[in-house]
C-alpha atoms as a PDB file:
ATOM      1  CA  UNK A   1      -5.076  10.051 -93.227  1.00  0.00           C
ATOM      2  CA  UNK A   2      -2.169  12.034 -93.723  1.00  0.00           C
ATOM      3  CA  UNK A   3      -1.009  13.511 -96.966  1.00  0.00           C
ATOM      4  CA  UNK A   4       2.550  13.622 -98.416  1.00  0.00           C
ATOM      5  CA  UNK A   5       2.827  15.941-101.758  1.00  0.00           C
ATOM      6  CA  UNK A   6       6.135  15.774-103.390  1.00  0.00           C
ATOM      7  CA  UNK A   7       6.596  18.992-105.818  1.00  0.00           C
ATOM      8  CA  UNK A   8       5.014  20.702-102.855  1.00  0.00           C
ATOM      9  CA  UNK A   9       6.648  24.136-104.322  1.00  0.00           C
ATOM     10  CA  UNK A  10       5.261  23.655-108.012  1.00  0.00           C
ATOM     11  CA  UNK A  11       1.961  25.247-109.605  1.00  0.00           C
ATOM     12  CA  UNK A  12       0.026  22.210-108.968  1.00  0.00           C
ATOM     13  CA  UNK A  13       1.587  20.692-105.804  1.00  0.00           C
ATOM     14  CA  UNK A  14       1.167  24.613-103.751  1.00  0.00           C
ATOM     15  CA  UNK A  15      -2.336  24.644-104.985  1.00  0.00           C
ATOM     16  CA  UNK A  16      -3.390  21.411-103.802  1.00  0.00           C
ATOM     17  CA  UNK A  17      -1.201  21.739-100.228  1.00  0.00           C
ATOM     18  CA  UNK A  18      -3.520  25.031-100.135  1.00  0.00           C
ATOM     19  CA  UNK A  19      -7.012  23.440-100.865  1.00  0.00           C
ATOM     20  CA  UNK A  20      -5.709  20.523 -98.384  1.00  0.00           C
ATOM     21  CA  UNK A  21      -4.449  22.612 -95.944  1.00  0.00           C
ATOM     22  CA  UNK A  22      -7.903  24.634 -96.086  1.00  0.00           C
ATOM     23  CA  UNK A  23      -9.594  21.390 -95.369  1.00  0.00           C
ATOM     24  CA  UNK A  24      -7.587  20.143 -92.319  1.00  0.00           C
ATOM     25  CA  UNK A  25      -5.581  17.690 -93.775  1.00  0.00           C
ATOM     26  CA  UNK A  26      -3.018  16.454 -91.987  1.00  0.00           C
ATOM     27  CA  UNK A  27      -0.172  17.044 -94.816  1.00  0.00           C
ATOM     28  CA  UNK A  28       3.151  17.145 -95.605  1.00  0.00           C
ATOM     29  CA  UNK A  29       5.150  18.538 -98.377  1.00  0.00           C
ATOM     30  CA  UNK A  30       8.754  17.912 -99.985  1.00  0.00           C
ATOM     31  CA  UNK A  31       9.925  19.599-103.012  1.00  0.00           C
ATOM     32  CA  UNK A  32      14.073  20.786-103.789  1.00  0.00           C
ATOM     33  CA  UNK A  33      13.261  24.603-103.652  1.00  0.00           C
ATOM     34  CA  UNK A  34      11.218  26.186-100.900  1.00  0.00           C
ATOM     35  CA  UNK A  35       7.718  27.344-101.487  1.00  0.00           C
ATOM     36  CA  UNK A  36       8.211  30.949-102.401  1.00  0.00           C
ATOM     37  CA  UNK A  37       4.158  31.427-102.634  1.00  0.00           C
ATOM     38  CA  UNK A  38       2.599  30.459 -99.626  1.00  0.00           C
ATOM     39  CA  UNK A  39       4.595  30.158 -96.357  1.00  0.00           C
ATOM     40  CA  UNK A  40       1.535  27.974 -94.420  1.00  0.00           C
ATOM     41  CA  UNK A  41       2.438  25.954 -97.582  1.00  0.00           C
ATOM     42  CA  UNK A  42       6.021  26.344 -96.842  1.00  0.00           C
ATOM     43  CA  UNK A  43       6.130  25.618 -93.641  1.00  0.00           C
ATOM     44  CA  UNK A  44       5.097  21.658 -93.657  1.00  0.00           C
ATOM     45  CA  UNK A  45       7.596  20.997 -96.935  1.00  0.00           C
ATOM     46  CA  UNK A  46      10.795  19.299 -96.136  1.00  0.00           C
ATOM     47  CA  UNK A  47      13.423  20.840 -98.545  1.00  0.00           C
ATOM     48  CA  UNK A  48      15.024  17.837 -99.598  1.00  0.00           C
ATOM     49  CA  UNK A  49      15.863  16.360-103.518  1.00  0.00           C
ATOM     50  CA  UNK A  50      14.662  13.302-104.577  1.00  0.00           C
ATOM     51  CA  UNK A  51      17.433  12.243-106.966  1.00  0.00           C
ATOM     52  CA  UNK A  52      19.349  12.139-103.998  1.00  0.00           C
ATOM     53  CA  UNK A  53      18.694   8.718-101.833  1.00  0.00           C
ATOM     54  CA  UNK A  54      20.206  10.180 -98.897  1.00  0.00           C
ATOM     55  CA  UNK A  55      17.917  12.892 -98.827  1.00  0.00           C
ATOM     56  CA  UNK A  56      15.060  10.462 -98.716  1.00  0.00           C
ATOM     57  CA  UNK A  57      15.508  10.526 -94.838  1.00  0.00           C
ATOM     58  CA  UNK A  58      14.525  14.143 -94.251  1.00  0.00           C
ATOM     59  CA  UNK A  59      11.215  13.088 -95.201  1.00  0.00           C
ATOM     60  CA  UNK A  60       8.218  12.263 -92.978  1.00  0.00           C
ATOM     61  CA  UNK A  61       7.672   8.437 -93.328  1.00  0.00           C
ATOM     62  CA  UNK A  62       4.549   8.369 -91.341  1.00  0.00           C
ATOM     63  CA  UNK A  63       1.962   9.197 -94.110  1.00  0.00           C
ATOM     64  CA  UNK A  64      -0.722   7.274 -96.017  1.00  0.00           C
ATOM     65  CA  UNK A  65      -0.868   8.298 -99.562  1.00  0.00           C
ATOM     66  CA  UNK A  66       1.724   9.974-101.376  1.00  0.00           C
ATOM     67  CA  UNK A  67       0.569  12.501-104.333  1.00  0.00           C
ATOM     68  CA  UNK A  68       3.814  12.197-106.446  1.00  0.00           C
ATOM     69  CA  UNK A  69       4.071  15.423-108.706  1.00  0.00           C
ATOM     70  CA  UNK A  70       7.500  16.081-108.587  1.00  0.00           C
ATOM     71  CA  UNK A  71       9.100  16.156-112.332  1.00  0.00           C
ATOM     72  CA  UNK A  72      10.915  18.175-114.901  1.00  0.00           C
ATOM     73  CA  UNK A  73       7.850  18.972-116.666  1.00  0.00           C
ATOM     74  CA  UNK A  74       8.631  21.190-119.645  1.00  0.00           C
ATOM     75  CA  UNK A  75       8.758  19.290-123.295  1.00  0.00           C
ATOM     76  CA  UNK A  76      10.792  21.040-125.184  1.00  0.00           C
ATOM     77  CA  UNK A  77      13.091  21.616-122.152  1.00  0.00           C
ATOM     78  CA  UNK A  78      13.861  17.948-122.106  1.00  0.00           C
ATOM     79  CA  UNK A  79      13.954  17.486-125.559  1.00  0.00           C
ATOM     80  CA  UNK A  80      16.966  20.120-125.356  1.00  0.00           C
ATOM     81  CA  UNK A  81      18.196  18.372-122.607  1.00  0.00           C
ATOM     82  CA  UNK A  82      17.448  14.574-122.176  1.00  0.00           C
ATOM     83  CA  UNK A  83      18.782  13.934-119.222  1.00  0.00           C
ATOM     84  CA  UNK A  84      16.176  15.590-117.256  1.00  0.00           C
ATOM     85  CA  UNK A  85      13.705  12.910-118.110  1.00  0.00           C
ATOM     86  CA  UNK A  86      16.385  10.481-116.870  1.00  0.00           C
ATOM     87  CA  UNK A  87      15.589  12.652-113.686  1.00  0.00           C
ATOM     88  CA  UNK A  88      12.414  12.536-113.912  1.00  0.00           C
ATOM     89  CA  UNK A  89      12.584   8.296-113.868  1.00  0.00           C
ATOM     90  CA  UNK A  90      14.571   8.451-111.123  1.00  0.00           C
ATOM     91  CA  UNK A  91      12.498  10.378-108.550  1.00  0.00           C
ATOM     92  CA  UNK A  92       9.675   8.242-109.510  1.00  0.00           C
ATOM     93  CA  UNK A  93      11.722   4.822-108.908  1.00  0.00           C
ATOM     94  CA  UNK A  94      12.983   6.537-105.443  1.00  0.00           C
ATOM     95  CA  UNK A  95       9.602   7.988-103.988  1.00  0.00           C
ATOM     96  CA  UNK A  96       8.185   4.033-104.627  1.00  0.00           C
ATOM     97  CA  UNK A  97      11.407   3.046-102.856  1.00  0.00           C
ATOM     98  CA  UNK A  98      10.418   5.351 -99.770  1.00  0.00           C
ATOM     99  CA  UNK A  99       7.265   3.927-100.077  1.00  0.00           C
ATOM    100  CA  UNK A 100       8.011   0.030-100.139  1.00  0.00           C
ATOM    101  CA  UNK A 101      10.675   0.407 -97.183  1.00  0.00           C
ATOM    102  CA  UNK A 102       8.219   2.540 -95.014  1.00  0.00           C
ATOM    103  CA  UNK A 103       5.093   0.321 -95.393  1.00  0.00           C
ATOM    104  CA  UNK A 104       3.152   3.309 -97.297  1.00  0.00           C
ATOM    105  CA  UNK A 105       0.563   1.719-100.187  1.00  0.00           C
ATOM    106  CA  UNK A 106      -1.003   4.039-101.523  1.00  0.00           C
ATOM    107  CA  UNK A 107       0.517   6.279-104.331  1.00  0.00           C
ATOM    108  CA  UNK A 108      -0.719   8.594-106.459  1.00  0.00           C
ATOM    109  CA  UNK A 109       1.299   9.243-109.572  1.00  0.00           C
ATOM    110  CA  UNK A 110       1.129  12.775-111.917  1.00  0.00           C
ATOM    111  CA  UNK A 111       1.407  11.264-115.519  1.00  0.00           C
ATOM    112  CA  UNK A 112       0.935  13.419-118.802  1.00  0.00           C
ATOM    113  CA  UNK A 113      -1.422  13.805-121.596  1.00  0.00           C
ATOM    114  CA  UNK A 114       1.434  13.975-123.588  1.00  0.00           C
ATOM    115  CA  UNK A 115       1.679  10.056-123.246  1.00  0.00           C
ATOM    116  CA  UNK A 116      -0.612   9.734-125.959  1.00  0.00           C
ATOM    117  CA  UNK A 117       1.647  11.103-129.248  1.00  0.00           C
ATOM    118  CA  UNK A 118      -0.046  12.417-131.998  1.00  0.00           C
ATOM    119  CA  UNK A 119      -2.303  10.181-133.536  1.00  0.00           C
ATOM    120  CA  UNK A 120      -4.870  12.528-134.712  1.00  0.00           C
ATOM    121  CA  UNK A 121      -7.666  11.044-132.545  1.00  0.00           C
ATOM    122  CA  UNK A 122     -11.045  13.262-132.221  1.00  0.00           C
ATOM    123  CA  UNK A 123     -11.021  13.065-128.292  1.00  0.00           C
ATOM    124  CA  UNK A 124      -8.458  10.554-126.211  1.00  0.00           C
ATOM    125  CA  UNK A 125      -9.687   7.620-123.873  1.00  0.00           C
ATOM    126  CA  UNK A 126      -7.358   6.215-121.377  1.00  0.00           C
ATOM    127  CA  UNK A 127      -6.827   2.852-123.427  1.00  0.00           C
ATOM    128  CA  UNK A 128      -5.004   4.396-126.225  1.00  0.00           C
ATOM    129  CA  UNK A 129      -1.405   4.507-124.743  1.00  0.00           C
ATOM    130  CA  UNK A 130       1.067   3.073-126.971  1.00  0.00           C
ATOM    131  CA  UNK A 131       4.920   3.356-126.381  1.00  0.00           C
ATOM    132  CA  UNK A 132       5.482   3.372-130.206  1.00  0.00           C
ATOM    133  CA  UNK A 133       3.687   7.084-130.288  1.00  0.00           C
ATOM    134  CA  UNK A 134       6.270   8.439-127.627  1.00  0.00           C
ATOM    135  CA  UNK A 135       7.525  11.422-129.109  1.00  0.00           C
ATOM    136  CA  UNK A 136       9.707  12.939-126.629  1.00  0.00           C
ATOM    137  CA  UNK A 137      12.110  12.306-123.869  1.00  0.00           C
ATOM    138  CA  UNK A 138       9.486  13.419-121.614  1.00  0.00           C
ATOM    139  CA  UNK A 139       6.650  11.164-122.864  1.00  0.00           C
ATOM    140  CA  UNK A 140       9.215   8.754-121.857  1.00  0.00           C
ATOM    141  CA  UNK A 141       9.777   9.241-118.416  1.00  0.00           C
ATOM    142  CA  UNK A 142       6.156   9.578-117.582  1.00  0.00           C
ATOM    143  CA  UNK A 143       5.120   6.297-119.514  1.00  0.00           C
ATOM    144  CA  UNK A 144       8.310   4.547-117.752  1.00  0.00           C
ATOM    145  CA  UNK A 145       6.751   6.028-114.669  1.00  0.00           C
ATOM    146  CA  UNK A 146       3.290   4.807-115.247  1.00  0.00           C
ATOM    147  CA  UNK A 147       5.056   1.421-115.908  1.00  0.00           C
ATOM    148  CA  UNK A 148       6.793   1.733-112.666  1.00  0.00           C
ATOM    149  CA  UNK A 149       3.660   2.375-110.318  1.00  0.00           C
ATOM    150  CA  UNK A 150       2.403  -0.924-112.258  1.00  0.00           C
ATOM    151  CA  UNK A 151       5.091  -2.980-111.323  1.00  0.00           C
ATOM    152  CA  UNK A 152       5.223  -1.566-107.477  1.00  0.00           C
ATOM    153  CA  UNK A 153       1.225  -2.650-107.214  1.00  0.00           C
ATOM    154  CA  UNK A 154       1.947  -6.005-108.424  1.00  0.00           C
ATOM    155  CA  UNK A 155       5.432  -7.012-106.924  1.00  0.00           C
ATOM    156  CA  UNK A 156       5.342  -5.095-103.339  1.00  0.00           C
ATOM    157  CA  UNK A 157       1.075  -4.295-102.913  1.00  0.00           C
ATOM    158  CA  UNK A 158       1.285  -0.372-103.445  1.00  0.00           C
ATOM    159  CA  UNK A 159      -1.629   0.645-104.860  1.00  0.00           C
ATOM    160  CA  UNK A 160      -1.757   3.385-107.586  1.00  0.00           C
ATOM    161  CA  UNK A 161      -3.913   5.615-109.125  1.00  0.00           C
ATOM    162  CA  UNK A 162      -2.597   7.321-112.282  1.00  0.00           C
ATOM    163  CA  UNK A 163      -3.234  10.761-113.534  1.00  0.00           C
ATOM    164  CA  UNK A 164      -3.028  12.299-117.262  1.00  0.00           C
ATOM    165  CA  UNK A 165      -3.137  16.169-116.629  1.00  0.00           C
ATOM    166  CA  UNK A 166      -3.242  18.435-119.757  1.00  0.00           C
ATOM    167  CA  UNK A 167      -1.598  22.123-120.061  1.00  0.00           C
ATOM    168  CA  UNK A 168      -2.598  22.750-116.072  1.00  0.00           C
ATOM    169  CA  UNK A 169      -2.418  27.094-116.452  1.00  0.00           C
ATOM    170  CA  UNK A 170      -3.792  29.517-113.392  1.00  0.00           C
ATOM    171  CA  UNK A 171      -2.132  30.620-109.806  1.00  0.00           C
ATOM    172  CA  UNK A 172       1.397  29.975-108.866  1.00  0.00           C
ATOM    173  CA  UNK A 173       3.046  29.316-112.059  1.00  0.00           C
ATOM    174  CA  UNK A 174       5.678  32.342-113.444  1.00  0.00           C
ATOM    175  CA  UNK A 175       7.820  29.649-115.314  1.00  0.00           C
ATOM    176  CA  UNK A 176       7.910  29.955-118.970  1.00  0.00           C
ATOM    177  CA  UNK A 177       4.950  27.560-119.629  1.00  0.00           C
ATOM    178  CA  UNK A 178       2.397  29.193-122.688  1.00  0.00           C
ATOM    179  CA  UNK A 179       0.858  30.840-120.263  1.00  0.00           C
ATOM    180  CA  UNK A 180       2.574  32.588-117.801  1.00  0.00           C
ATOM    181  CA  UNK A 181       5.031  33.931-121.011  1.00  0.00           C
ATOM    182  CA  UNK A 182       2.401  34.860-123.116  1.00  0.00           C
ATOM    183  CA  UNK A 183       1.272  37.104-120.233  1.00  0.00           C
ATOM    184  CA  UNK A 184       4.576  38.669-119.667  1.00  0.00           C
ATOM    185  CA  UNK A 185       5.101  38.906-123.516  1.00  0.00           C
ATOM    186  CA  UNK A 186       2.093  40.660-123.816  1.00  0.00           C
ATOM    187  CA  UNK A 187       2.370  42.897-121.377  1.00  0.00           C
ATOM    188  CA  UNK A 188       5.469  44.137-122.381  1.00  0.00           C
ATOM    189  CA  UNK A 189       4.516  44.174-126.005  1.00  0.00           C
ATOM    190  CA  UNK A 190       6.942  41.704-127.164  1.00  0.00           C
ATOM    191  CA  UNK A 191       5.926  39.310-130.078  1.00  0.00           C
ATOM    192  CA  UNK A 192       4.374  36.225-129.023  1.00  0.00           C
ATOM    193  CA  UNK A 193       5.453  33.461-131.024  1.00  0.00           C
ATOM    194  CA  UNK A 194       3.412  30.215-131.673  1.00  0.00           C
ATOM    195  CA  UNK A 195       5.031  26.514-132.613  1.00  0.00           C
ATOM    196  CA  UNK A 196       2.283  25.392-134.645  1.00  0.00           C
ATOM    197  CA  UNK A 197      -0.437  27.383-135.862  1.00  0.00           C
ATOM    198  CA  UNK A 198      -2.903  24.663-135.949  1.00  0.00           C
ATOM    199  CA  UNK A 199      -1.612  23.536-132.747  1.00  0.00           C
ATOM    200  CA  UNK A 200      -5.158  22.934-130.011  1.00  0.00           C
ATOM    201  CA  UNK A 201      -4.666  21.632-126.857  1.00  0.00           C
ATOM    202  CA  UNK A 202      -6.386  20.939-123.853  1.00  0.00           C
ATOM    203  CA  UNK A 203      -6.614  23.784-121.135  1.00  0.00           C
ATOM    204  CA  UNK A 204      -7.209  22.540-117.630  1.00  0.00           C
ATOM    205  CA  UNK A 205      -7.434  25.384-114.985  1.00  0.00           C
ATOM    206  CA  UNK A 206      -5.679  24.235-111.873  1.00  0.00           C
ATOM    207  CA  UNK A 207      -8.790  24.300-109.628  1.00  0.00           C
ATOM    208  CA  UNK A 208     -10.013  21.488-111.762  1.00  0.00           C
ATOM    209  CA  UNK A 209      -6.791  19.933-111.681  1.00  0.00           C
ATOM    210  CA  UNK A 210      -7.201  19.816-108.094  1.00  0.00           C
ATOM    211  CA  UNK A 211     -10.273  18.873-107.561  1.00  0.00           C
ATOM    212  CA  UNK A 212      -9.439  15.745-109.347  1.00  0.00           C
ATOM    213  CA  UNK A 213      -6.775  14.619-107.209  1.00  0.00           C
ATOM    214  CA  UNK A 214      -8.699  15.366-104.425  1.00  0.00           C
ATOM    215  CA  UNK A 215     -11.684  13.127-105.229  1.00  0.00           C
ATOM    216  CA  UNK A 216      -9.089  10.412-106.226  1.00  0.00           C
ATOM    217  CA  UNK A 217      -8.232  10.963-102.456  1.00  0.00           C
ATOM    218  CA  UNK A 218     -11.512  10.767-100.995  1.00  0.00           C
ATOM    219  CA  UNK A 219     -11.792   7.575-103.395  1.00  0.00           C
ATOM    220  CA  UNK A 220      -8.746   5.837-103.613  1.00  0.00           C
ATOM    221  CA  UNK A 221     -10.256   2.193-102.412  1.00  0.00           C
ATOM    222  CA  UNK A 222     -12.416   2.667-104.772  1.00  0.00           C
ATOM    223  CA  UNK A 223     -11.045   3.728-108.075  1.00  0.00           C
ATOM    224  CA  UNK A 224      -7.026   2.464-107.367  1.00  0.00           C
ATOM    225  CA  UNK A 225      -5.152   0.752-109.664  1.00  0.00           C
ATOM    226  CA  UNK A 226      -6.281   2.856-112.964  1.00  0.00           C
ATOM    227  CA  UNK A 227      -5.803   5.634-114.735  1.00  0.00           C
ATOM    228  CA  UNK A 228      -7.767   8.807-115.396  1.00  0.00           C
ATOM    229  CA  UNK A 229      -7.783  11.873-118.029  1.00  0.00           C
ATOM    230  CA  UNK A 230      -8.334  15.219-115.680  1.00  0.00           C
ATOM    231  CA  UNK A 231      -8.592  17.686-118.158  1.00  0.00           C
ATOM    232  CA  UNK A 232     -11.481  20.323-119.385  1.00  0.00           C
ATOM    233  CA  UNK A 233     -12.534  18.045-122.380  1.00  0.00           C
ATOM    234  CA  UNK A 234     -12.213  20.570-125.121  1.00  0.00           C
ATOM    235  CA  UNK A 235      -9.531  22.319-127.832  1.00  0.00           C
ATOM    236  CA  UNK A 236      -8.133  25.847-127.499  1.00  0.00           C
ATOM    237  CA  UNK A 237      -5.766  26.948-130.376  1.00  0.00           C
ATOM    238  CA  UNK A 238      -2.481  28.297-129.026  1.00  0.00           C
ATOM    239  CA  UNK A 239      -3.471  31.017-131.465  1.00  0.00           C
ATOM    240  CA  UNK A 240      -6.633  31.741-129.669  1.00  0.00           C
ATOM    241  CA  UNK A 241      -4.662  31.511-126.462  1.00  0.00           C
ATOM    242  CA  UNK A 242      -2.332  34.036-127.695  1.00  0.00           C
ATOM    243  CA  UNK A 243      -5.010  36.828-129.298  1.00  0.00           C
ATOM    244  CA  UNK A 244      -7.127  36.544-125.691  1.00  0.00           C
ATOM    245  CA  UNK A 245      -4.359  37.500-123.829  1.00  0.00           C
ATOM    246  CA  UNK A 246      -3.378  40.211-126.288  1.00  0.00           C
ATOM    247  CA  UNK A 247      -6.859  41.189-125.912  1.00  0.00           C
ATOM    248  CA  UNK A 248      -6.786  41.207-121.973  1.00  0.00           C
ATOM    249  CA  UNK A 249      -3.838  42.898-121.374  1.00  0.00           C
ATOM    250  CA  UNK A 250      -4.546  45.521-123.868  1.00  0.00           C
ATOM    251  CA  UNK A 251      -1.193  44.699-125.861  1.00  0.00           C
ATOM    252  CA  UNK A 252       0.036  45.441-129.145  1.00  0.00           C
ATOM    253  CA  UNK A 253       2.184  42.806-129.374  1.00  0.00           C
ATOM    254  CA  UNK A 254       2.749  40.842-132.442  1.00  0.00           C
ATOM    255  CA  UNK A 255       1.650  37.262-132.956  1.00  0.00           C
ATOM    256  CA  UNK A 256       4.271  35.419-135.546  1.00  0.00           C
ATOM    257  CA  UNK A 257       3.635  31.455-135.985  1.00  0.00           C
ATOM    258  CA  UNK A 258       6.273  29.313-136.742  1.00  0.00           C
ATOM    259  CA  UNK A 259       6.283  25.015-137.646  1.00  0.00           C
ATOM    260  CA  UNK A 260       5.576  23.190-134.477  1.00  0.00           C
ATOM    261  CA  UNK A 261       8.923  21.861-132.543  1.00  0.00           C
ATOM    262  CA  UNK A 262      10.107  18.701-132.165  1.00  0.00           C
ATOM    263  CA  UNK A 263       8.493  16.263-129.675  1.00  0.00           C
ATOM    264  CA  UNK A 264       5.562  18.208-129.358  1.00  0.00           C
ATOM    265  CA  UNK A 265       1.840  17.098-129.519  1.00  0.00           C
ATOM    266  CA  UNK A 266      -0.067  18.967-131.914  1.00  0.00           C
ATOM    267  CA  UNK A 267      -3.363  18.218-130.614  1.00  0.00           C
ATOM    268  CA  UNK A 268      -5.177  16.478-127.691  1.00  0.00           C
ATOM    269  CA  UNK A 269      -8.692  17.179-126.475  1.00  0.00           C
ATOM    270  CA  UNK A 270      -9.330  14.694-123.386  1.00  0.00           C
ATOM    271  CA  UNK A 271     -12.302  12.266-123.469  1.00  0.00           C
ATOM    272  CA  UNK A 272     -13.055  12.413-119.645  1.00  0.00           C
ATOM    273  CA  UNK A 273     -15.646  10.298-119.192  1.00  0.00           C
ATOM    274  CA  UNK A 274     -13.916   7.998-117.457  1.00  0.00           C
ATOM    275  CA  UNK A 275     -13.462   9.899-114.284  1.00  0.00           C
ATOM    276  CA  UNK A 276     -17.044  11.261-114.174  1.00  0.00           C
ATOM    277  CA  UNK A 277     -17.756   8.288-113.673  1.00  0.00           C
ATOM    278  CA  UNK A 278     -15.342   7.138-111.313  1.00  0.00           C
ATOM    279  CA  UNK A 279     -14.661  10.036-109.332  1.00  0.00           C
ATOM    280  CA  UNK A 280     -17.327  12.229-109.799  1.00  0.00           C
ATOM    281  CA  UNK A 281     -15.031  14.874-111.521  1.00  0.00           C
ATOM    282  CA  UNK A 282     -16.864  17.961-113.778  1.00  0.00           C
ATOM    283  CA  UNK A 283     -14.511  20.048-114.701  1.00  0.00           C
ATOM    284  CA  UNK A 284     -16.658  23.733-114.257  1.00  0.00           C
ATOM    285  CA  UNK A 285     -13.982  26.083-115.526  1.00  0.00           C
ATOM    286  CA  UNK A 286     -14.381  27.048-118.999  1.00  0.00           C
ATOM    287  CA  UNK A 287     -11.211  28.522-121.114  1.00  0.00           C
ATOM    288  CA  UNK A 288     -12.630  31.860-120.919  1.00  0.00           C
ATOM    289  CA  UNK A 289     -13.557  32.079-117.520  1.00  0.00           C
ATOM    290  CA  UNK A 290     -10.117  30.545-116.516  1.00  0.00           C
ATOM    291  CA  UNK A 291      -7.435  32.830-118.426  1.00  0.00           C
ATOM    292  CA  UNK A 292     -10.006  35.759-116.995  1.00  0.00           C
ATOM    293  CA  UNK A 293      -9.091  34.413-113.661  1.00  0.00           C
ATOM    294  CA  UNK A 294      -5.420  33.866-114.619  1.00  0.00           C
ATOM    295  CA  UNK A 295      -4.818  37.289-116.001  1.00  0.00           C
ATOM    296  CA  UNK A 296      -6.332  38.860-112.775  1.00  0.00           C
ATOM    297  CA  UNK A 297      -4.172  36.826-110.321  1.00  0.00           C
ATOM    298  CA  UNK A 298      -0.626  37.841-112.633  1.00  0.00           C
ATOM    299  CA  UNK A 299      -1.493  41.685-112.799  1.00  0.00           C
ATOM    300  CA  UNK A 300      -1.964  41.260-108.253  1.00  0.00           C
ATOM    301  CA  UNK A 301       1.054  39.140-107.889  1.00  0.00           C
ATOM    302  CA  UNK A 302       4.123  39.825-110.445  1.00  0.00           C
END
């Protein structure tokens, strides 16, 4: 089987080319920037953009399953700017285009917990989707792009598997997710401020995240055409978030809290039942063992 990963330069997409590439997969990789982490990584992406059409051709059309992560993935960003989630529709429509004119049918499609609005639920199951709880440009594009993989299984035979991922944090990521700023906040003692004090959320460390795709790999016959929550299963406060890595870094810097921001969820804890018993996936990576290992792999590498 051989791989293609689009968003091959992104936190999730070098981690998983990594793990894949570690296993002898045969893989390729295509992402509009070049991998500046990894250069075995680097070295099997095609630098190409997937907004443009013409670009499509650069690719390698000779692959089994895609793993489509590509996206403008940051809320708020989009909110600010809306027509980033039109871009985000757009690569999705064109990497199922490259897929129905090269014969490819399998697809595997990175959607977003944030799909689910805020309805106050205790834990979320994959059934509770509904477009009236979109809240952001963003939630959007990824529930047009769930709709999308839908309509390319039933009109042209590409099978799907759809993933929910939830606040992915670890290795390879120094954008300005929660994370990654909170660390560089804190360690130069700047205040960290927090958009909803209440606000708990769903921590995945990207191992997990990873592992997931990769069983939904080894599985695809058997689990296609669904969807799946890969997440940890349980809450973290962005206030808790924000006092550990105060605590790690041995900061002074101040936490202030502030009302939560437009088109953001204010809580989501994953029911993820579903895919342990579909894939096999247990998650193993706690919230405190995983910003440990986060906080040790920023202070070696930025």
């Amino acid at each position: 089987m051989k791989i293609l990963v689009t968003g091959a330069s992104g936190t999730i997409g070098t981690r998983l080319c990594e793990i894949l590439l570690q296993e002898g997969k045969d893989i390729a990789g295509v992402d509009r920037v070049p991998n500046k982490w990894l250069p075995a990584v680097n070295d099997i992406t095609v630098q190409a953009d997937l907004l443009q059409e013409d670009q499509l051709q650069n690719i390698p059309s000779d692959v089994d399953i895609i793993v489509h992560l590509a996206a403008n993935a940051r809320v708020y960003e989009l909110v600010e700017h809306p027509e980033r989630a039109m871009e985000n529709l757009v690569t999705t429509f064109n990497t199922l285009e490259f897929a129905r004119k090269n014969g490819i049918k399998k697809i595997i499609f990175a959607s977003s917990r944030e799909a689910y609005g805020n309805i106050a639920a205790e834990s979320y199951t994959e059934d509770m989707v509904r477009v009236e709880n979109c809240e952001s440009p963003y939630t959007a594009s990824k529930i047009a792009g769930e709709a999308l993989v839908e309509s390319y299984m039933r009109c042209y035979d590409i099978d799907f598997v759809t993933l929910r991922f939830s606040n992915v944090y670890g290795m390879y990521d120094d954008s300005v997710r929660v994370v990654p700023l909170f660390f560089r906040l804190s360690k130069a003692g700047e205040p960290m401020t927090i958009f909803g004090k209440e606000k708990c959320l769903d921590f995945t460390y990207i191992d997990d995240t990873v592992r997931g795709i990769c069983s939904v790999i080894e599985k695809f016959d058997d689990v296609k055409n669904d969807v799946y929550n890969i997440a940890y299963g349980s809450g973290t406060t962005i206030m808790h978030l924000a006092e550990r890595m105060r605590e790690l870094t041995g900061s002074t810097s101040e936490i202030l809290a502030t009302d939560s921001r437009r088109g953001e969820i204010t809580k989501y804890i994953a029911n993820v039942s579903k895919a342990r018993k579909a894939l096999g996936y247990e998650p193993s990576i706690p919230f405190e063992e995983g910003i440990l290992k986060t906080v040790e792999w920023y202070e070696s590498h930025t």
